[in-house]
PDB file of N, CA and C in Angstrom:
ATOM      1  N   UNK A   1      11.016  18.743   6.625  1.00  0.00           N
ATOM      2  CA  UNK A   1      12.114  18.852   5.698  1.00  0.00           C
ATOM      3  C   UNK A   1      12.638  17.462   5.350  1.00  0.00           C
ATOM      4  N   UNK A   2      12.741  17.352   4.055  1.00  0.00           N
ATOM      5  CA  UNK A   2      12.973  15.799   3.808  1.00  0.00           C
ATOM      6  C   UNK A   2      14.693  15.702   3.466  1.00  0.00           C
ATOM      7  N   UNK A   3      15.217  14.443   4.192  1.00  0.00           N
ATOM      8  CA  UNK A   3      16.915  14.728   4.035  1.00  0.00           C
ATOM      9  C   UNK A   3      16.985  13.230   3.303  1.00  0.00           C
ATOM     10  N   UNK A   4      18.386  12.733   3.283  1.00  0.00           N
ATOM     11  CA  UNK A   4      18.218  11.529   1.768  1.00  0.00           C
ATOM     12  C   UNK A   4      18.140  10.787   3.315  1.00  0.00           C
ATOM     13  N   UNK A   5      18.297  10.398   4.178  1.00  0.00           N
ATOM     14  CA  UNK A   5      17.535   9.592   5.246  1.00  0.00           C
ATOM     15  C   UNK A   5      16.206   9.193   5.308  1.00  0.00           C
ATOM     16  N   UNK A   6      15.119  10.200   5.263  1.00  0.00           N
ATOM     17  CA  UNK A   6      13.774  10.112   4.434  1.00  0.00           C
ATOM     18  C   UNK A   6      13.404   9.567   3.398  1.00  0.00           C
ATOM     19  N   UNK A   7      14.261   9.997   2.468  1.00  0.00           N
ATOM     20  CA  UNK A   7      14.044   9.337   1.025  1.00  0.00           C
ATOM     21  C   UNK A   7      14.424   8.359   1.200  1.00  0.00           C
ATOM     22  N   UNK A   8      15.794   7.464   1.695  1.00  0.00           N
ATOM     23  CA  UNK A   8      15.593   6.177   1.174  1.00  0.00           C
ATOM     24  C   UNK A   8      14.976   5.278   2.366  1.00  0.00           C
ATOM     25  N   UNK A   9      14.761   5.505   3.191  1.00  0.00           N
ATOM     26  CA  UNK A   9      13.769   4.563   4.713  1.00  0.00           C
ATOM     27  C   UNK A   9      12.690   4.701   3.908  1.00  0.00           C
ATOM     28  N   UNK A  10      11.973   5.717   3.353  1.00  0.00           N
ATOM     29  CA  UNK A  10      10.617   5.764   2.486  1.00  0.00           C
ATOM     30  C   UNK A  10      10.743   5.243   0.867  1.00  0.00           C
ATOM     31  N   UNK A  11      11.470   4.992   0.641  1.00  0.00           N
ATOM     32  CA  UNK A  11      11.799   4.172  -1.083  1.00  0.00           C
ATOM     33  C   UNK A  11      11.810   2.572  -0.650  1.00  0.00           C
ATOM     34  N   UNK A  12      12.486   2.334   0.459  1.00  0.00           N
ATOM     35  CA  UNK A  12      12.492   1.009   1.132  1.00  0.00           C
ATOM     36  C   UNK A  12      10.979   0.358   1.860  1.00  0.00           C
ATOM     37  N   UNK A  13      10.449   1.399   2.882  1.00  0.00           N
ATOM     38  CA  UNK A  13       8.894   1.062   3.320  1.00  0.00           C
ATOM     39  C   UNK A  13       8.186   0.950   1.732  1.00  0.00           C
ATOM     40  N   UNK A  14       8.233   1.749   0.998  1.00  0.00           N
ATOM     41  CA  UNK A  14       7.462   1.396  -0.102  1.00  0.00           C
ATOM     42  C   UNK A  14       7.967   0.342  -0.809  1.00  0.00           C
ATOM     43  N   UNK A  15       8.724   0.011  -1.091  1.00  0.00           N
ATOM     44  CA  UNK A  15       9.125  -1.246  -1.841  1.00  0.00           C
ATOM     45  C   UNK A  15       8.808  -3.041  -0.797  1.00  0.00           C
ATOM     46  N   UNK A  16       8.764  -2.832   0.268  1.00  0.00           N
ATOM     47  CA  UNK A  16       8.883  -3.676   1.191  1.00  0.00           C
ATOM     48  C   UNK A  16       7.080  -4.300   1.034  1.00  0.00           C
ATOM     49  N   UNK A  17       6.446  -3.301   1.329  1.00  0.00           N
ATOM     50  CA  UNK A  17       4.909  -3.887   1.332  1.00  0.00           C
ATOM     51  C   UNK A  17       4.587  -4.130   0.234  1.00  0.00           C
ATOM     52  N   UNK A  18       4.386  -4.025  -1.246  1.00  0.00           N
ATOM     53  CA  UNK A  18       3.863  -4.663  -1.998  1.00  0.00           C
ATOM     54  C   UNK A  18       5.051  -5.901  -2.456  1.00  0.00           C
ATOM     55  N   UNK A  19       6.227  -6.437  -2.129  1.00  0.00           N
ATOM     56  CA  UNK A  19       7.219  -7.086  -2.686  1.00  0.00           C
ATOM     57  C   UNK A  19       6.717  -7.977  -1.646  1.00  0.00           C
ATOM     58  N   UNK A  20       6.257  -8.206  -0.725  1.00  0.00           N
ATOM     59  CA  UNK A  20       5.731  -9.101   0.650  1.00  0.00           C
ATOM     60  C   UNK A  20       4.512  -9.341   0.216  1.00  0.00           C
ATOM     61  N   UNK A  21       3.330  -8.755  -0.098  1.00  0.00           N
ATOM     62  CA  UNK A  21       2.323  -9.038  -0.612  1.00  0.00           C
ATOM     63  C   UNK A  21       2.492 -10.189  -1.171  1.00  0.00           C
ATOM     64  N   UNK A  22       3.108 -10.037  -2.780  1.00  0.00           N
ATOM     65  CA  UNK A  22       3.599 -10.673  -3.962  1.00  0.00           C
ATOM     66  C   UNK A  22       4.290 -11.805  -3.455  1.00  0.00           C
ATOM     67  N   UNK A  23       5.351 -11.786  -2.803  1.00  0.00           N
ATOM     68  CA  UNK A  23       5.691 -13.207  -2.410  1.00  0.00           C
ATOM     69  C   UNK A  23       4.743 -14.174  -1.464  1.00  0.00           C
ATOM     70  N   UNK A  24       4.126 -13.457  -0.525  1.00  0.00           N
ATOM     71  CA  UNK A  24       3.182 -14.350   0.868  1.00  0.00           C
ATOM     72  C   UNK A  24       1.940 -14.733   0.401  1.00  0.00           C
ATOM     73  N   UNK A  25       1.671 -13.314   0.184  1.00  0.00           N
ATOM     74  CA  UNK A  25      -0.258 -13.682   0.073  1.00  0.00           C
ATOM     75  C   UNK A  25      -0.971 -14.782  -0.881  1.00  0.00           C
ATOM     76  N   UNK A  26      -0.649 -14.702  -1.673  1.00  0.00           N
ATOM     77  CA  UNK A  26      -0.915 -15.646  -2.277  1.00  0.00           C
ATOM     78  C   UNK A  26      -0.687 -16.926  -2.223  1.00  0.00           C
ATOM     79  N   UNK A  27       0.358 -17.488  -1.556  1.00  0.00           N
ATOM     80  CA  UNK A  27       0.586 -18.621  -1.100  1.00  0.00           C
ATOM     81  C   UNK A  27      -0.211 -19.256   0.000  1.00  0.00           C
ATOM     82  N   UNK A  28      -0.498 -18.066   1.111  1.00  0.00           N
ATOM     83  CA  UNK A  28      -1.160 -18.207   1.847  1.00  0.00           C
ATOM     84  C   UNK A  28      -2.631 -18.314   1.625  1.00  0.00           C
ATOM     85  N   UNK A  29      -2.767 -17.791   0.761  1.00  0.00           N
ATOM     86  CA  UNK A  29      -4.419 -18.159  -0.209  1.00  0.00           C
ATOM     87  C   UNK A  29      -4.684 -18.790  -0.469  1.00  0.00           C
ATOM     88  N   UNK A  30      -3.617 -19.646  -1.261  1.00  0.00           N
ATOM     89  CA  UNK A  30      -3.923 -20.996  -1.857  1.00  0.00           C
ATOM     90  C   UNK A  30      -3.782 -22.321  -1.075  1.00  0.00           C
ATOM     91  N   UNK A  31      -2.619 -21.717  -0.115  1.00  0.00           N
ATOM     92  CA  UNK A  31      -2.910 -23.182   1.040  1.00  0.00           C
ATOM     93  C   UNK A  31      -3.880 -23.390   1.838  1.00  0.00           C
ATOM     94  N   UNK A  32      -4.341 -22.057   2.440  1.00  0.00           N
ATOM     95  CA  UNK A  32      -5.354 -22.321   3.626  1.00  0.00           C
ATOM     96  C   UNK A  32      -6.612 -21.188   3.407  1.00  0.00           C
ATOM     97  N   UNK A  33      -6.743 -21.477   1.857  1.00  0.00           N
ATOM     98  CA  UNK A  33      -8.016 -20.589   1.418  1.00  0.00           C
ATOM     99  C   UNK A  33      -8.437 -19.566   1.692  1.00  0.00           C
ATOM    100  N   UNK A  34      -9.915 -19.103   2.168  1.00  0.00           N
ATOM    101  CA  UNK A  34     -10.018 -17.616   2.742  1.00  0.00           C
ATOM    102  C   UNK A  34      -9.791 -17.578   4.297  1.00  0.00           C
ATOM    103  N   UNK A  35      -9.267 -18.345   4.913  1.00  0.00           N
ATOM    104  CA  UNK A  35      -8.831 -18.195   6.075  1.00  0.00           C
ATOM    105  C   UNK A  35      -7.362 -17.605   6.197  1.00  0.00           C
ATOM    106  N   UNK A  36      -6.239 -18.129   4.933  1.00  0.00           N
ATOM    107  CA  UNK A  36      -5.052 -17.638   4.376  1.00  0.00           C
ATOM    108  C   UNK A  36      -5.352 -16.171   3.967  1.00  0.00           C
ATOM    109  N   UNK A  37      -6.413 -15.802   3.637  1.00  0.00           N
ATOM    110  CA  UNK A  37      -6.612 -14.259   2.617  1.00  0.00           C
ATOM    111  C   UNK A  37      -6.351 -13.504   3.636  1.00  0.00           C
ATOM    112  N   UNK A  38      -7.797 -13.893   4.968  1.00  0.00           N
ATOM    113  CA  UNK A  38      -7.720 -12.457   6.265  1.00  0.00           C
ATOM    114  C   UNK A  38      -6.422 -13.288   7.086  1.00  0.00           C
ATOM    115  N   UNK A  39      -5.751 -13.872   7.112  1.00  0.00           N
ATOM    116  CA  UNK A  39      -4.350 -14.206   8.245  1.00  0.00           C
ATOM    117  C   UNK A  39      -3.381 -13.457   7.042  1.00  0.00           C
ATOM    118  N   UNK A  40      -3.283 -13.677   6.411  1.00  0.00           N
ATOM    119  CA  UNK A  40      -2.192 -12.406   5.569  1.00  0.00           C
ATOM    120  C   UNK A  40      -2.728 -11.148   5.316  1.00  0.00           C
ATOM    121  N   UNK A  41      -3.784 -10.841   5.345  1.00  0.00           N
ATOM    122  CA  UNK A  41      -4.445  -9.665   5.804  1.00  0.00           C
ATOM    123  C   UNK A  41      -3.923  -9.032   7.089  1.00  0.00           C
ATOM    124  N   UNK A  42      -4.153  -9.325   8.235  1.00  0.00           N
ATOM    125  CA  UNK A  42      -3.824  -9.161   9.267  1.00  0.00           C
ATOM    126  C   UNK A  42      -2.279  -9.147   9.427  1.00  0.00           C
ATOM    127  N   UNK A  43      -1.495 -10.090   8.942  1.00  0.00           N
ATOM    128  CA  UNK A  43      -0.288 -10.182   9.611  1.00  0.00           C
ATOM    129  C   UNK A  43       0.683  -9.466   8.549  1.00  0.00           C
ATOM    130  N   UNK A  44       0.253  -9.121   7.504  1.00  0.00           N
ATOM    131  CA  UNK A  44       1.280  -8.756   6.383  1.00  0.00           C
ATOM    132  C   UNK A  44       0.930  -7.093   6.719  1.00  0.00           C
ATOM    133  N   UNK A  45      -0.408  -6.805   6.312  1.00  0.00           N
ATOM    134  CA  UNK A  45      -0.384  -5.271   6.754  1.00  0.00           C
ATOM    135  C   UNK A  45       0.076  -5.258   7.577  1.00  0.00           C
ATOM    136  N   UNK A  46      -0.692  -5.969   8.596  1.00  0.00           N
ATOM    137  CA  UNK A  46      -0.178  -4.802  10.036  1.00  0.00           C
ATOM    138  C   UNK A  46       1.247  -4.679  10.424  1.00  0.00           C
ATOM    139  N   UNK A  47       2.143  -6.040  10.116  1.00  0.00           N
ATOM    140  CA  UNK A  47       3.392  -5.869  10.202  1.00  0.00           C
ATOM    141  C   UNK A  47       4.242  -4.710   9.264  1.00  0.00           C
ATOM    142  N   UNK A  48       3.682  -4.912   8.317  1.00  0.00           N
ATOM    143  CA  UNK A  48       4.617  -3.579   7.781  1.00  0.00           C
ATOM    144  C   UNK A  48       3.889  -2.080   8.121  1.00  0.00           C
ATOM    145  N   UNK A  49       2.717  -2.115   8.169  1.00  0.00           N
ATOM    146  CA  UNK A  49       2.634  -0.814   8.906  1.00  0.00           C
ATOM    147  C   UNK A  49       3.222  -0.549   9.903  1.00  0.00           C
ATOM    148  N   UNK A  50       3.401  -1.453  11.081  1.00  0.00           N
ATOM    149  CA  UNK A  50       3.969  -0.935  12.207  1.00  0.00           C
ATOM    150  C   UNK A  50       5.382  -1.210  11.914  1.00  0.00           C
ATOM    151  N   UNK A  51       6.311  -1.725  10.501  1.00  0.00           N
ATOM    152  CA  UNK A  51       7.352  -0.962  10.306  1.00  0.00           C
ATOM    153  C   UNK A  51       7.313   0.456   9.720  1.00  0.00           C
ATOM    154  N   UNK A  52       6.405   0.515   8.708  1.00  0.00           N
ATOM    155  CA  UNK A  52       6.606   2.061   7.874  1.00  0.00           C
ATOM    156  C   UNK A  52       5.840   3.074   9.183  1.00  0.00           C
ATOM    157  N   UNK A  53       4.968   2.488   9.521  1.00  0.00           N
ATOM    158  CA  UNK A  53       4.489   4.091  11.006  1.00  0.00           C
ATOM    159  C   UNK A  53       5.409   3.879  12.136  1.00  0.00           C
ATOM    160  N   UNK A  54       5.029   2.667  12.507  1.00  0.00           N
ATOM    161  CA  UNK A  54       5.307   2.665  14.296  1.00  0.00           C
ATOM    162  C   UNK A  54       6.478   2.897  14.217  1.00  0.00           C
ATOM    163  N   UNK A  55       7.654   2.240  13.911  1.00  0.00           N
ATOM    164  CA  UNK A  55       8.760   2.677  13.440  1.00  0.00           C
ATOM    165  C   UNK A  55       9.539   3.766  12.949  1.00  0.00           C
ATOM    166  N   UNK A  56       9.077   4.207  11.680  1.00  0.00           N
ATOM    167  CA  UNK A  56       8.575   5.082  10.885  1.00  0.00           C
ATOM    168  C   UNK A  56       9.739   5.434   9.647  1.00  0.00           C
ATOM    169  N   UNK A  57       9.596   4.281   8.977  1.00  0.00           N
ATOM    170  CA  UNK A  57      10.230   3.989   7.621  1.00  0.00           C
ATOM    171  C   UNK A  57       9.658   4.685   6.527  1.00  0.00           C
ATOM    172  N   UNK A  58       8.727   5.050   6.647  1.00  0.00           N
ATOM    173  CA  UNK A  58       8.206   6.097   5.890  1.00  0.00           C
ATOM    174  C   UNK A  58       7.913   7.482   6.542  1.00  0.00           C
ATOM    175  N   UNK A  59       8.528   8.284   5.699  1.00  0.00           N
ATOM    176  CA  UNK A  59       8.915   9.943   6.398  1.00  0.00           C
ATOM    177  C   UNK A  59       7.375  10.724   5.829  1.00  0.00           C
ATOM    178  N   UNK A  60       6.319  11.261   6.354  1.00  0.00           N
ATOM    179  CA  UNK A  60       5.139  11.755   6.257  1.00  0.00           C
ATOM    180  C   UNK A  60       5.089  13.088   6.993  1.00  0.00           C
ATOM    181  N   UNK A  61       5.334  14.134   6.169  1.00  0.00           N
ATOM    182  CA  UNK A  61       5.549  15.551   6.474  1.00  0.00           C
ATOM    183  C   UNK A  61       3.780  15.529   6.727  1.00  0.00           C
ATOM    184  N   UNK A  62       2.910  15.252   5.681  1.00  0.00           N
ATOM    185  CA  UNK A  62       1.475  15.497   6.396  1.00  0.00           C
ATOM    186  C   UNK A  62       1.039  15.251   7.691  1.00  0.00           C
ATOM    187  N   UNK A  63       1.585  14.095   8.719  1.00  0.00           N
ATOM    188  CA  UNK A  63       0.937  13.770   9.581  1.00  0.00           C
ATOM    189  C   UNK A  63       1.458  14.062  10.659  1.00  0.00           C
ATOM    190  N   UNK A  64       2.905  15.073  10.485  1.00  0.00           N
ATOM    191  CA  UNK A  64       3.730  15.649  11.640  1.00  0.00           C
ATOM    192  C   UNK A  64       2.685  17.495  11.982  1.00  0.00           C
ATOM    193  N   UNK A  65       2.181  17.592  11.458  1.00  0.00           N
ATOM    194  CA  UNK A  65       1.282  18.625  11.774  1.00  0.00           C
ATOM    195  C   UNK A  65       1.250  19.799  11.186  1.00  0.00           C
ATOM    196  N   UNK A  66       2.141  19.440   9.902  1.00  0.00           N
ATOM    197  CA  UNK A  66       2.272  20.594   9.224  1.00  0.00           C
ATOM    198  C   UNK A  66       1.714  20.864   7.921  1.00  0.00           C
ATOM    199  N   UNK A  67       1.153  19.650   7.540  1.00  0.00           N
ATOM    200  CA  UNK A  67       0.195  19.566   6.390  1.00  0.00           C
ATOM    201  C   UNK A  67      -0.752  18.555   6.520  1.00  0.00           C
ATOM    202  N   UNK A  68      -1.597  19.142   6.513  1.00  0.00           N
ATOM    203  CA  UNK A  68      -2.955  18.387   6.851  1.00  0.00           C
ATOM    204  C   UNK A  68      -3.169  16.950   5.335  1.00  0.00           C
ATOM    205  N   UNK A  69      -3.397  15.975   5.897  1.00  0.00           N
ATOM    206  CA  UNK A  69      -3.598  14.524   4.785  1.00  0.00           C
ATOM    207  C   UNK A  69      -3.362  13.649   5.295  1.00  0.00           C
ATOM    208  N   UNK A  70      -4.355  12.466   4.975  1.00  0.00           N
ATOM    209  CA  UNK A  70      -4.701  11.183   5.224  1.00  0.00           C
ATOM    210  C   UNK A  70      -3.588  10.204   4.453  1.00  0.00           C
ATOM    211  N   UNK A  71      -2.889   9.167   5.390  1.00  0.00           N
ATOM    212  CA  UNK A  71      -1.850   8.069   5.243  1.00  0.00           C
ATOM    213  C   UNK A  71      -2.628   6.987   3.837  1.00  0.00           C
ATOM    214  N   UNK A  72      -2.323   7.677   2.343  1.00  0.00           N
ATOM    215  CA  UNK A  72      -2.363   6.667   1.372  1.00  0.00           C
ATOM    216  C   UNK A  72      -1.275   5.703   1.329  1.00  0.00           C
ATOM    217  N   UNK A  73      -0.150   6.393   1.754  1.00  0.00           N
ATOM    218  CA  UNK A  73       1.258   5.983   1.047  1.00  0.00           C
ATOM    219  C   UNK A  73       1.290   4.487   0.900  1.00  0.00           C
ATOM    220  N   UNK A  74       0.870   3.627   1.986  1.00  0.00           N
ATOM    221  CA  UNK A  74       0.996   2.143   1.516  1.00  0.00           C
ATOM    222  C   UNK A  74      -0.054   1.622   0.136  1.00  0.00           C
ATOM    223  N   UNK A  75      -1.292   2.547   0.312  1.00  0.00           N
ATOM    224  CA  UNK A  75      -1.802   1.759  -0.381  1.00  0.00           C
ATOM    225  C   UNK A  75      -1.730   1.776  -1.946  1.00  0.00           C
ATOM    226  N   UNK A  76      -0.899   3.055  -1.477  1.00  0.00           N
ATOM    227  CA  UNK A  76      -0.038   3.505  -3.206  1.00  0.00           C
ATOM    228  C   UNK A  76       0.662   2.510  -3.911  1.00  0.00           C
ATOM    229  N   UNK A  77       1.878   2.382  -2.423  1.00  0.00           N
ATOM    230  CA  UNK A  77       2.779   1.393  -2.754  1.00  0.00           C
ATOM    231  C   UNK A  77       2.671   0.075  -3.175  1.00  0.00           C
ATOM    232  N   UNK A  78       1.506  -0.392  -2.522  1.00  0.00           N
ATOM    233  CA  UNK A  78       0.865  -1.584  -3.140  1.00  0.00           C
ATOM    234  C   UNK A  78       0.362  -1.564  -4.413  1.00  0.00           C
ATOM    235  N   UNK A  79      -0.814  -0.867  -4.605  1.00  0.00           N
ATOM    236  CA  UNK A  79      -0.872  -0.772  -5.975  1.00  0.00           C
ATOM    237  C   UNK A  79       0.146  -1.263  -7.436  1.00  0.00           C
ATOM    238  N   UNK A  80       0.342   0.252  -6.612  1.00  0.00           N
ATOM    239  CA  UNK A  80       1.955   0.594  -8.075  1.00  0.00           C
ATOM    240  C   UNK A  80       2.761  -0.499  -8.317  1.00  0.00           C
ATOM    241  N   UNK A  81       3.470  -1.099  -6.787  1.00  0.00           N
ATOM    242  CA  UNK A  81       4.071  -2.214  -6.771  1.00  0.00           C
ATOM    243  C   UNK A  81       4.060  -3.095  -7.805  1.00  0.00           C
ATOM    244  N   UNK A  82       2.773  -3.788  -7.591  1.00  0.00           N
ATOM    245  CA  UNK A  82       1.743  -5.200  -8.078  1.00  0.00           C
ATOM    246  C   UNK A  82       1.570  -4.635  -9.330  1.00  0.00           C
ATOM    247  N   UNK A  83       0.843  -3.525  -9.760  1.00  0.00           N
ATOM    248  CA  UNK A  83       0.705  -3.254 -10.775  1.00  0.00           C
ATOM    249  C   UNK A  83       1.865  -3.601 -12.135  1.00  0.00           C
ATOM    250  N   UNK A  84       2.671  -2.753 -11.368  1.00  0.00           N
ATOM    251  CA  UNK A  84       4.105  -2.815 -12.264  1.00  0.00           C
ATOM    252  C   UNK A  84       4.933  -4.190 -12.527  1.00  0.00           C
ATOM    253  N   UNK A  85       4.649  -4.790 -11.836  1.00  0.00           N
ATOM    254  CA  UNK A  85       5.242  -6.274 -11.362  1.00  0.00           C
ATOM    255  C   UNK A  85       4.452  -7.389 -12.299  1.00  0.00           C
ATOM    256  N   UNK A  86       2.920  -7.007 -12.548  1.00  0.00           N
ATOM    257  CA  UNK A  86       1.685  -7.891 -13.322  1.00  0.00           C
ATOM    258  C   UNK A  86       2.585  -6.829 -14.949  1.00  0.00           C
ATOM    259  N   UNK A  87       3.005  -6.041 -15.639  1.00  0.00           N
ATOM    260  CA  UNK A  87       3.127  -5.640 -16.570  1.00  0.00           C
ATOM    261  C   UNK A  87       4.769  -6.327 -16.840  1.00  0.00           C
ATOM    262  N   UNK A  88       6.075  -6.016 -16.114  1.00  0.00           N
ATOM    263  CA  UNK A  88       6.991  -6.748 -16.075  1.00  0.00           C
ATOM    264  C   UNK A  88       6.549  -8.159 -16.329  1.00  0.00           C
ATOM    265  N   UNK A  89       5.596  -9.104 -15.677  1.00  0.00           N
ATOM    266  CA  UNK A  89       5.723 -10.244 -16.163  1.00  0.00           C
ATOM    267  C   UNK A  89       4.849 -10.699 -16.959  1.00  0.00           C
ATOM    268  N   UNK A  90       4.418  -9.850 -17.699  1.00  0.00           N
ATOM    269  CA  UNK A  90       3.429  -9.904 -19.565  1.00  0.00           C
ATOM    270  C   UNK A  90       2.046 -10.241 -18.974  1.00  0.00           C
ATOM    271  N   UNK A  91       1.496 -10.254 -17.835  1.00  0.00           N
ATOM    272  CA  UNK A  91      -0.143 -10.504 -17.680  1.00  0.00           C
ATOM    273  C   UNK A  91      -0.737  -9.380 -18.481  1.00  0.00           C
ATOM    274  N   UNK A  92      -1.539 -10.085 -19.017  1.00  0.00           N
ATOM    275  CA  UNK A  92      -2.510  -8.768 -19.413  1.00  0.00           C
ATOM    276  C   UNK A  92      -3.182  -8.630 -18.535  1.00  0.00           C
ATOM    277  N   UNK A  93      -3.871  -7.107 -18.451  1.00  0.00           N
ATOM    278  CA  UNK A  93      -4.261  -5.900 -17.698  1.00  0.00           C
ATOM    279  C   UNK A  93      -6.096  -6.215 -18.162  1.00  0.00           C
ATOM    280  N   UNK A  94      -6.803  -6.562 -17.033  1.00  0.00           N
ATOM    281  CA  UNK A  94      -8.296  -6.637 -17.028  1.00  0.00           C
ATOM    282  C   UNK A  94      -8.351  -4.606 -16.272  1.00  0.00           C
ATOM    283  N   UNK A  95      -8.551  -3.806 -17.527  1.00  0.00           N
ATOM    284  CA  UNK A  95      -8.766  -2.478 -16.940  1.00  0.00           C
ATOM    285  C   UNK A  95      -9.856  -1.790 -16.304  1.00  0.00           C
ATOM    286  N   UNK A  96     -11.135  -2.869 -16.758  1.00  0.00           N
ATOM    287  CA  UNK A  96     -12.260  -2.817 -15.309  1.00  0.00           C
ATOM    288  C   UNK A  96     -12.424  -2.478 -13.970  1.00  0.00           C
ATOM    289  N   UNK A  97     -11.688  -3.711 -13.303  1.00  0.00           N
ATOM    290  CA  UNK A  97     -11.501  -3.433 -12.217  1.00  0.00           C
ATOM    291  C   UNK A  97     -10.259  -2.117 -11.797  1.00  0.00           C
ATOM    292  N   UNK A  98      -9.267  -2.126 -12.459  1.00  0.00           N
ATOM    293  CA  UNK A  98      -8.649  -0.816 -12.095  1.00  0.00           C
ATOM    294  C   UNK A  98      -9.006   0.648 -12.542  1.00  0.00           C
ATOM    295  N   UNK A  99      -9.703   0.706 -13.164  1.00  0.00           N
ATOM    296  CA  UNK A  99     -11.085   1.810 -13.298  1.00  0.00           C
ATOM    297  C   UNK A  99     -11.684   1.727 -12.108  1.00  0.00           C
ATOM    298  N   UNK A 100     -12.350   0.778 -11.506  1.00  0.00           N
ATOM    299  CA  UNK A 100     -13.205   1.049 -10.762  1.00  0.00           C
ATOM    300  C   UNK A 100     -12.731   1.266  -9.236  1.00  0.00           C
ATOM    301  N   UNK A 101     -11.742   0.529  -9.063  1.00  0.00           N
ATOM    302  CA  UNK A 101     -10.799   1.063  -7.939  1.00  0.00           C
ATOM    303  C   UNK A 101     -10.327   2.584  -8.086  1.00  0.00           C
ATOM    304  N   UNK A 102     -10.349   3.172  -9.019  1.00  0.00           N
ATOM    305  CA  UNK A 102      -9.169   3.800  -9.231  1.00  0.00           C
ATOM    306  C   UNK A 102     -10.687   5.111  -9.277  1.00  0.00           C
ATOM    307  N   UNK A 103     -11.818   5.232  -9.589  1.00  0.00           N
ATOM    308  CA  UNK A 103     -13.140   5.652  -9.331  1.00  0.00           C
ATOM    309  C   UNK A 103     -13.347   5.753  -7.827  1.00  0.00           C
ATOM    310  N   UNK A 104     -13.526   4.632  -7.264  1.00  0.00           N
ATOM    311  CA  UNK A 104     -13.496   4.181  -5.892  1.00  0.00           C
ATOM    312  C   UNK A 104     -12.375   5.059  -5.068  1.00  0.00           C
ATOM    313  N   UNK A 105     -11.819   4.890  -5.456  1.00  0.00           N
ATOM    314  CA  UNK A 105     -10.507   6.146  -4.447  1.00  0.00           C
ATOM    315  C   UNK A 105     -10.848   6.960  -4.123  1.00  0.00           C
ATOM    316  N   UNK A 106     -11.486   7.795  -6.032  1.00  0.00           N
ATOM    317  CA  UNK A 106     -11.466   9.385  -5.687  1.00  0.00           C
ATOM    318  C   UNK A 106     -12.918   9.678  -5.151  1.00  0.00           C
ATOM    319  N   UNK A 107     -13.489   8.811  -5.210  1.00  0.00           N
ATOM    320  CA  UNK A 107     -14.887   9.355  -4.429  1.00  0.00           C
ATOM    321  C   UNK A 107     -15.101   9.411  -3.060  1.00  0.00           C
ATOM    322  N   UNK A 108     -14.276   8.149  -2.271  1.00  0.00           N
ATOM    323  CA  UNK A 108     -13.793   8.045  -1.307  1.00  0.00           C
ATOM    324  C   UNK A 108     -12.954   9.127  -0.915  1.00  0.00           C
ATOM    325  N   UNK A 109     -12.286   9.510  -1.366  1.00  0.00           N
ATOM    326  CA  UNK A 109     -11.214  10.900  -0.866  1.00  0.00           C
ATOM    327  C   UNK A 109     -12.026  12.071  -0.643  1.00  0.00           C
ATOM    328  N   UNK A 110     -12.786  12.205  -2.097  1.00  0.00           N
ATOM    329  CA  UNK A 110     -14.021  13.184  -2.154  1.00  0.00           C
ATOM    330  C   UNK A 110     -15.046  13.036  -0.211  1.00  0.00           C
ATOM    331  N   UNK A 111     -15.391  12.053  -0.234  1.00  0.00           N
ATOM    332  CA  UNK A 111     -16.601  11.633   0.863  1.00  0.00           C
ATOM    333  C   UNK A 111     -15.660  12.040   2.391  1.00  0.00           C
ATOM    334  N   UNK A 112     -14.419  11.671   2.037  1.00  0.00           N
ATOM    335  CA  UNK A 112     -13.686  12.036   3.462  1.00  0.00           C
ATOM    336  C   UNK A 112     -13.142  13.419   3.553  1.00  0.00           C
ATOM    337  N   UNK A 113     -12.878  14.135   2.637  1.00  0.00           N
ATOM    338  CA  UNK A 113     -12.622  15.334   2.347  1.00  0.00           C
ATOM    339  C   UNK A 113     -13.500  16.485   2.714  1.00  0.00           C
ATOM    340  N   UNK A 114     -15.403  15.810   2.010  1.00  0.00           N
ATOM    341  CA  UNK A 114     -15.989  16.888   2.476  1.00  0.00           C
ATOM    342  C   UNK A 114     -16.636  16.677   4.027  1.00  0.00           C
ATOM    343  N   UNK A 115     -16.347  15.718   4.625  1.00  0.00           N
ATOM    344  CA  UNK A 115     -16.392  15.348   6.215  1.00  0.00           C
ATOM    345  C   UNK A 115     -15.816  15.838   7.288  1.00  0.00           C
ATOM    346  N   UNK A 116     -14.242  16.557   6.451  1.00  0.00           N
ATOM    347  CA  UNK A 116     -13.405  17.276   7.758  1.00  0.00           C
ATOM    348  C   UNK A 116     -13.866  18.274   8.067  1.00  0.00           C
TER     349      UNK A 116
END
């Protein structure tokens, strides 16, 4: 049952990981190259995962046992985030690659779906 406690700890976990992305990663990319890519790899996910799970800033009725589904929610949030954030600041949109991610998902969902 979702109460506005849920909603906003989960409006906040989602806003938190791609707004951290956007400010770190890239900095960290550009200073210390692909060694910066997987150290903000490592330390940016995993830190906010183990705020939105371990914690649990994000409220996930699927994974309390009452509806069966696999934890997208960050990688939603990222997305959407960045996405929305590259349109706010006038980049144009190479729609290739987000086709093909966005292909890539559902086949992936498909491949894990017919596995359970």
């Amino acid at each position: 049952m979702w109460t506005w406690q849920h909603v906003l700890t989960t409006i906040f976990g989602g806003i938190i990981f791609p707004l951290v992305i956007g400010l770190v990663w890239g900095k960290l990319a550009d200073e210390y190259k692909s060694f910066g890519g997987v150290l903000a790899g490592f330390f940016i996910v995993g830190t906010i995962w183990l705020l939105n799970h371990g914690i649990g800033l994000m409220y996930e009725p699927q994974m309390s046992g009452g509806l069966p589904g696999p934890w997208s929610d960050m990688a939603l949030a990222a997305f959407w985030g960045l996405f929305v954030a590259d349109l706010m600041e006038g980049k144009k949109i190479d729609w290739e690659p987000v086709l093909s991610g966005l292909l890539g998902g559902v086949l992936g969902g498909l491949l894990l779906f017919a596995m359970v």
